[in-house]
N, C-alpha and C. Protein backbone atom coordinates (compact mmCIF):
# COMPACT_ATOMS: atom_id res chain seq x y z
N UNK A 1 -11.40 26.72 -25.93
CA UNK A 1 -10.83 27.57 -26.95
C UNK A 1 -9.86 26.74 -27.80
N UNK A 2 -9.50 26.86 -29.12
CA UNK A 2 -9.18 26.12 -30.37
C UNK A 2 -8.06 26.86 -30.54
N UNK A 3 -6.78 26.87 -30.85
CA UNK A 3 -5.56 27.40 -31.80
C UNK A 3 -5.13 26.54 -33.09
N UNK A 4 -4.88 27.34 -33.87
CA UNK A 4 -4.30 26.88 -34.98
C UNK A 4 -2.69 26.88 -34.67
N UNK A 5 -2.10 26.31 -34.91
CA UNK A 5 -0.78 25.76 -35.22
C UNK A 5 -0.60 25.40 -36.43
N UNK A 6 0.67 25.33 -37.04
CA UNK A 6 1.33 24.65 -37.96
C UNK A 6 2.08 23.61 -37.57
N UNK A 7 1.74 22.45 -37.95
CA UNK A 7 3.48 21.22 -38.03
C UNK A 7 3.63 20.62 -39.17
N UNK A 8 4.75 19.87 -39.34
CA UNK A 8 5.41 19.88 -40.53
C UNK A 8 5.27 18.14 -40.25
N UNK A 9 4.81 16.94 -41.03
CA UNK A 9 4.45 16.23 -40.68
C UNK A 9 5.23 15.19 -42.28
N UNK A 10 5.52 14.10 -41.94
CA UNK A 10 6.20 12.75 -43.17
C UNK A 10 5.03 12.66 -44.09
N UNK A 11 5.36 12.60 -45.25
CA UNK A 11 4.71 12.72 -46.36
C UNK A 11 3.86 10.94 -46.35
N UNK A 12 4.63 10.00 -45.32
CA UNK A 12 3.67 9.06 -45.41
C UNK A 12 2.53 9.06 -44.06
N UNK A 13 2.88 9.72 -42.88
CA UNK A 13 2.06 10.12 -42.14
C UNK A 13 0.79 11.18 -42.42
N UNK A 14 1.06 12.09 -43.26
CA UNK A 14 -0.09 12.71 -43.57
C UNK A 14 -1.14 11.57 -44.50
N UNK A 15 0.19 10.59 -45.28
CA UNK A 15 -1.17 9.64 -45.87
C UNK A 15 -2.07 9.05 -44.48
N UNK A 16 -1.49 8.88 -43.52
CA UNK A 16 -1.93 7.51 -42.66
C UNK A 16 -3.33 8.62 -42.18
N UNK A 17 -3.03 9.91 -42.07
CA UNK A 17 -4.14 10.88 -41.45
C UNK A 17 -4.94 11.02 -42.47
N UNK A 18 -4.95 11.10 -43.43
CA UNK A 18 -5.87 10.91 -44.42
C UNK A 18 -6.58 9.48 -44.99
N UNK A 19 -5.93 8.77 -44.51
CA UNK A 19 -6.96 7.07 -44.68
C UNK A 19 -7.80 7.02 -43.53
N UNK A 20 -7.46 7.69 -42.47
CA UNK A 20 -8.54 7.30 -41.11
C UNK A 20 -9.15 8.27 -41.51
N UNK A 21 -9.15 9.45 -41.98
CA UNK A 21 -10.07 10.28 -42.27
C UNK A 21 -11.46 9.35 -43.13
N UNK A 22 -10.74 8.99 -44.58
CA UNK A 22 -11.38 8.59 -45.05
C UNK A 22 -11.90 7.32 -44.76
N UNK A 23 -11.64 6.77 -44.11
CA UNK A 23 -11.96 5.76 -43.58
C UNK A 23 -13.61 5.79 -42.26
N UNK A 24 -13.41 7.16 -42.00
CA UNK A 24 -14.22 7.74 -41.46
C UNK A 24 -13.88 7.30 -39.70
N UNK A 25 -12.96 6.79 -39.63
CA UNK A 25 -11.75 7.32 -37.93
C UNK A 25 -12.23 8.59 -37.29
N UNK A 26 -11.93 9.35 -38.03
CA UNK A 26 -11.71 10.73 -37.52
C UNK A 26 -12.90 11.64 -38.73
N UNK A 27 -12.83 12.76 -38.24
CA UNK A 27 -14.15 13.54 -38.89
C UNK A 27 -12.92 14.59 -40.03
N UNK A 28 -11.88 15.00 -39.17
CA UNK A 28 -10.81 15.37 -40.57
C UNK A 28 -8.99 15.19 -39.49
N UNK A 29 -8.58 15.50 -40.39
CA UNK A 29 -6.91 15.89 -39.42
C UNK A 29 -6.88 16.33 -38.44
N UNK A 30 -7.44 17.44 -37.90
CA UNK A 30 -7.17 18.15 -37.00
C UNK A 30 -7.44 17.45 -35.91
N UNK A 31 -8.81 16.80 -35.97
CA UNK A 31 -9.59 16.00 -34.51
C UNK A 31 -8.11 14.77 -34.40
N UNK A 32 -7.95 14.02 -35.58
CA UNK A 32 -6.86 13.03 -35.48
C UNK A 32 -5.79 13.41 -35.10
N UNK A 33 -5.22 14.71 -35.47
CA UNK A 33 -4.24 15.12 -34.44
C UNK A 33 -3.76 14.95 -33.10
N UNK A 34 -5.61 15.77 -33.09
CA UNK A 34 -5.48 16.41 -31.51
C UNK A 34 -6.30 14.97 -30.73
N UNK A 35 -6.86 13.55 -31.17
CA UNK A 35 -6.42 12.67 -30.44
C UNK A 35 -5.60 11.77 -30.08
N UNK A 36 -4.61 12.01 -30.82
CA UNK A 36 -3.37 11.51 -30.66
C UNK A 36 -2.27 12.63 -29.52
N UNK A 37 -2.65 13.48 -29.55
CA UNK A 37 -1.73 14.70 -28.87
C UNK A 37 -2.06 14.07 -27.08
N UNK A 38 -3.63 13.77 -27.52
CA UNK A 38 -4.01 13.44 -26.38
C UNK A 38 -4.01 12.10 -25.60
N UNK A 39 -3.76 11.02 -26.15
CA UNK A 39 -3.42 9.85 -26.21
C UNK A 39 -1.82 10.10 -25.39
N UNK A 40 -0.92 10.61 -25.96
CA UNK A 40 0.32 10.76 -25.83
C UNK A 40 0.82 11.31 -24.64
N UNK A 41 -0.34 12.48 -24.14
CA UNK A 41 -0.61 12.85 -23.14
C UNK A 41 -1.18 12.23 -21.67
N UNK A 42 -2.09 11.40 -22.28
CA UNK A 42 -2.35 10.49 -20.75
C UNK A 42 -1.38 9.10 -20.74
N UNK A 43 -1.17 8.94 -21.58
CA UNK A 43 0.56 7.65 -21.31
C UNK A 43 1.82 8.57 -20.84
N UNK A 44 2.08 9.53 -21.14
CA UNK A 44 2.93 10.50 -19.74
C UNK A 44 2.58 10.70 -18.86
N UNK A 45 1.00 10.72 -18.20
CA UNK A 45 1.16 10.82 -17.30
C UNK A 45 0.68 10.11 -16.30
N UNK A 46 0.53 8.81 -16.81
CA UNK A 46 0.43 7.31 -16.57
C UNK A 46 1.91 6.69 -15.63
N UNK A 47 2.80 7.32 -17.12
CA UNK A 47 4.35 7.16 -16.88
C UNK A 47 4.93 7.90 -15.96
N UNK A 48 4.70 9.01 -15.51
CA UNK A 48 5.67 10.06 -14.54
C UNK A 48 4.38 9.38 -13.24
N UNK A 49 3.74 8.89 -13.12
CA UNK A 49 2.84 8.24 -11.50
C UNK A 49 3.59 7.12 -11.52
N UNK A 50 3.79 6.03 -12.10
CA UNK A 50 4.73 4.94 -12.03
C UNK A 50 6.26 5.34 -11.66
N UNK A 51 7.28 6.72 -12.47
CA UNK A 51 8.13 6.60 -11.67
C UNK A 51 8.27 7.01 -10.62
N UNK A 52 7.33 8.15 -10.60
CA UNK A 52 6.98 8.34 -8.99
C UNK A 52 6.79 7.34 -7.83
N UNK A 53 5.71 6.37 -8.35
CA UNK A 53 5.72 5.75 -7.23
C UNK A 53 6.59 4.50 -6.94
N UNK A 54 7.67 4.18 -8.13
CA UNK A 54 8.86 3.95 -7.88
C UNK A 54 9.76 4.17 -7.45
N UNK A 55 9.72 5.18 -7.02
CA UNK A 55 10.68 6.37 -5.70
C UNK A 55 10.29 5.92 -4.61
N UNK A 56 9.11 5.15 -3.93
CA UNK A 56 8.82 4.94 -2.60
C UNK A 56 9.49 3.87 -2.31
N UNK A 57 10.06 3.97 -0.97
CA UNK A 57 10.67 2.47 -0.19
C UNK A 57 9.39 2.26 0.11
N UNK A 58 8.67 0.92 -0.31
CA UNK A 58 8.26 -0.12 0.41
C UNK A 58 7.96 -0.29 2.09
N UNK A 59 9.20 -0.57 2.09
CA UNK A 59 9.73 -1.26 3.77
C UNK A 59 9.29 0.14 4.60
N UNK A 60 9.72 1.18 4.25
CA UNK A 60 9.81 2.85 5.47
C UNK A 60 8.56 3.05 5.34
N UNK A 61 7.41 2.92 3.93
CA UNK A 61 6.18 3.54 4.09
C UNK A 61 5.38 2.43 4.70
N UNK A 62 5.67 0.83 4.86
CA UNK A 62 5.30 0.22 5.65
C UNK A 62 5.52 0.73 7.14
N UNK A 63 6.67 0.78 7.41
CA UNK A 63 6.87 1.26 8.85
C UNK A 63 6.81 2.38 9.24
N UNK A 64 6.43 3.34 8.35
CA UNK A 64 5.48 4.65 9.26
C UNK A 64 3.82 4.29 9.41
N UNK A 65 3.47 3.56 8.08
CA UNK A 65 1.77 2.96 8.47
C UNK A 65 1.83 2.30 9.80
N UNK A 66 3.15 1.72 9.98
CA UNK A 66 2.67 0.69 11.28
C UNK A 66 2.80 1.19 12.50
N UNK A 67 3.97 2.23 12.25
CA UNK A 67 4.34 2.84 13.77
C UNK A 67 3.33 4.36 13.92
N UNK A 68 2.19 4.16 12.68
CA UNK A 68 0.94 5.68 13.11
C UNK A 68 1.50 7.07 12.43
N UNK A 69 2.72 6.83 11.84
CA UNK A 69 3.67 7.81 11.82
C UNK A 69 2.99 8.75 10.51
N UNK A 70 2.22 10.07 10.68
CA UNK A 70 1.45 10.34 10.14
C UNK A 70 -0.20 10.77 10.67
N UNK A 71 -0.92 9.53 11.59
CA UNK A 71 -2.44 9.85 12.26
C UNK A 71 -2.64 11.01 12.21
N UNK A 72 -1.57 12.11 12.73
CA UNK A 72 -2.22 13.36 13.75
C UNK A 72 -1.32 14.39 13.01
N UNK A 73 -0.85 14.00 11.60
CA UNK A 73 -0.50 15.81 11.05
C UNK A 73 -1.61 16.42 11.15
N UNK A 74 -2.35 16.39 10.09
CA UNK A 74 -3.42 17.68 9.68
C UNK A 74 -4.95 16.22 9.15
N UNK A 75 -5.71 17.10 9.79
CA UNK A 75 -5.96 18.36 10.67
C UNK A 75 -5.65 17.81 12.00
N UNK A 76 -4.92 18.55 12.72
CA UNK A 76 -4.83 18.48 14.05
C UNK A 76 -5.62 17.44 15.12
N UNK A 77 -4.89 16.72 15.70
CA UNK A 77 -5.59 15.69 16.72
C UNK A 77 -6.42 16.26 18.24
């Protein structure tokens, strides 16, 4: 399903959406929009898995792999 929105966009950015248009980039604005919306979208969430997995100690998730710590949650041993 498709929505229309409005945004209010720099008078030299609407040029830049209109040269890839014409350029034949994109088929009109809207698709160029919405692959950029989407672009923007998988580099966030590229970015929030990196700081995530910058939150892990190293050293502790080594030493529960080593000491098993984990084998027998689920499903049940």
């Amino acid at each position: 399903m498709v929505q229309k929105i409005a945004v209010t966009l720099e008078k030299e950015t609407v040029a830049e959406l209109d040269r890839w248009v014409r350029e034949g980039k994109y088929s009109n604005r809207s698709r160029a929009l919405q692959s950029a919306v989407n672009l923007l979208a998988e580099r966030e969430k590229r970015q929030r898995l990196s700081r995530e997995l910058a939150k892990l100690d190293r050293r502790e998730e080594q030493r529960m792999a080593d000491e098993g710590f984990g084998a027998c949650f689920w499903p049940p041993c």
